[in-house]
Protein backbone atom coordinates (compact mmCIF):
# COMPACT_ATOMS: atom_id res chain seq x y z
CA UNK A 1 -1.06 26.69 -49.64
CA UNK A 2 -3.71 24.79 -47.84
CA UNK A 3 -1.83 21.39 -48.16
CA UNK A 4 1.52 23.21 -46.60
CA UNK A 5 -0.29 24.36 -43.49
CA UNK A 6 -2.55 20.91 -42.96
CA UNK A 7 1.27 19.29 -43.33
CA UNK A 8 3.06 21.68 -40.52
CA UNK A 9 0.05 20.95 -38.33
CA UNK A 10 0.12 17.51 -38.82
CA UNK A 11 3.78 17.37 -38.76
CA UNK A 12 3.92 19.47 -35.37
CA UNK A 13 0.85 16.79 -33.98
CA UNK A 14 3.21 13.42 -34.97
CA UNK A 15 6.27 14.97 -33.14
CA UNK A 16 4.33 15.88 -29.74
CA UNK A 17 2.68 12.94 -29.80
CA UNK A 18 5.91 10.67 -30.31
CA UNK A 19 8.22 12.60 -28.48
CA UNK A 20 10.97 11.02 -26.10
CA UNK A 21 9.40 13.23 -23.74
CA UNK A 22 6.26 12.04 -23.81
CA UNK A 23 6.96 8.60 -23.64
CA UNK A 24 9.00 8.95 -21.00
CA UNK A 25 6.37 11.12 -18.87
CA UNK A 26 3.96 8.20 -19.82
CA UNK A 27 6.34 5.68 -18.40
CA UNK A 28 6.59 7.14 -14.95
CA UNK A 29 2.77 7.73 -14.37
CA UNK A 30 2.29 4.04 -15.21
CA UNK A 31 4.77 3.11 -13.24
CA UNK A 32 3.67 5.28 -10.41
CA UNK A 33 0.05 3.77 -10.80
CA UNK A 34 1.33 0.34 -10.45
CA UNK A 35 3.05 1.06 -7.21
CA UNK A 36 0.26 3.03 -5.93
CA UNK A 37 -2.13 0.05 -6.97
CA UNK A 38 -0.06 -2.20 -4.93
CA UNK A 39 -0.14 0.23 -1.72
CA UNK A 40 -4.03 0.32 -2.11
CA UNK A 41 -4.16 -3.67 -1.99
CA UNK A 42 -1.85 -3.83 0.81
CA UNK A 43 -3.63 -1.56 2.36
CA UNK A 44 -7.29 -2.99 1.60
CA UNK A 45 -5.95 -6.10 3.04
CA UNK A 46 -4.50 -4.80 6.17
CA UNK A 47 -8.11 -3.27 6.62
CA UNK A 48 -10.00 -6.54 5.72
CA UNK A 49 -7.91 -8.37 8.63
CA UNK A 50 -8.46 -5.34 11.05
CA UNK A 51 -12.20 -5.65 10.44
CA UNK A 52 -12.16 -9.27 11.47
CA UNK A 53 -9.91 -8.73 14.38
CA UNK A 54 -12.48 -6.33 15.45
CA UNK A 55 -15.34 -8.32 14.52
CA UNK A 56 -13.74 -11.28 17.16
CA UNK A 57 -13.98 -8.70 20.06
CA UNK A 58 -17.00 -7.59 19.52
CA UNK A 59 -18.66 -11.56 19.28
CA UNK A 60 -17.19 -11.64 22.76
CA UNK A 61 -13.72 -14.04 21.94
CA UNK A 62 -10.62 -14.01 24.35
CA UNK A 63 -8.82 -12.42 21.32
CA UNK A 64 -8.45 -9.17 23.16
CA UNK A 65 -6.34 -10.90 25.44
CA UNK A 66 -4.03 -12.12 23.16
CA UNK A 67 -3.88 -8.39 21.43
CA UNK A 68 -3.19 -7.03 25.11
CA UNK A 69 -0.17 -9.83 25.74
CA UNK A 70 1.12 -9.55 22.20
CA UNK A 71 1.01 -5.95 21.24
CA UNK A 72 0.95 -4.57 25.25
CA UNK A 73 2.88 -6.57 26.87
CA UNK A 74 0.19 -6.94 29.71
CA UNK A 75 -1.15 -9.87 31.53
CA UNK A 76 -3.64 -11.01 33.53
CA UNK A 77 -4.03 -10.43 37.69
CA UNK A 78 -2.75 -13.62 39.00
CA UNK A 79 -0.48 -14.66 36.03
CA UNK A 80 3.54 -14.27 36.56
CA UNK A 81 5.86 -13.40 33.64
CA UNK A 82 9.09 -15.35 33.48
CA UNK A 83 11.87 -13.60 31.57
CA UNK A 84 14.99 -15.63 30.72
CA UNK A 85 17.70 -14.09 29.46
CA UNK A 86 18.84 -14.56 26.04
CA UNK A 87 21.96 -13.45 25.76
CA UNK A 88 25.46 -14.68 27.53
CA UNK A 89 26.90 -11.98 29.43
């Protein structure tokens, strides 16, 4: 009697732990951490640039003035903007 139950509870253990299911649940959380993994690098790396950006205003650069004219679209009192068009009519 005792070796019948240990085999049903070891039988019912090897099909939950190889079960399509299982596997398949596995699958996606790796492949979920992978993706997230990537985010968080992309992300630490977007930071890491930030900081140095920041880092260049702060020493006192002219890099604020680029930001401004890039990201802005502002200039400077006495500069003139020249817009050509760049499509025909």
């Amino acid at each position: 009697m005792p070796v019948l139950f240990f085999g049903m509870i070891s039988g019912a253990l090897v099909l939950h732990v190889l079960s399509p299911a299982r596997s398949a649940r596995l699958q996606m959380l790796d492949e979920d951490h992978q993706r997230i993994s990537g985010d968080v690098d992309h992300l630490r790396l977007k930071a890491e640039r930030l900081k140095a950006e920041l880092h260049s205003f702060q020493d006192g650069s002219e890099g604020w003035r680029e930001v401004a004219r890039r990201d802005l679209g502002m200039i400077a009192p006495g500069e003139v903007v020249f817009r050509f068009p760049t499509e025909k009519p």
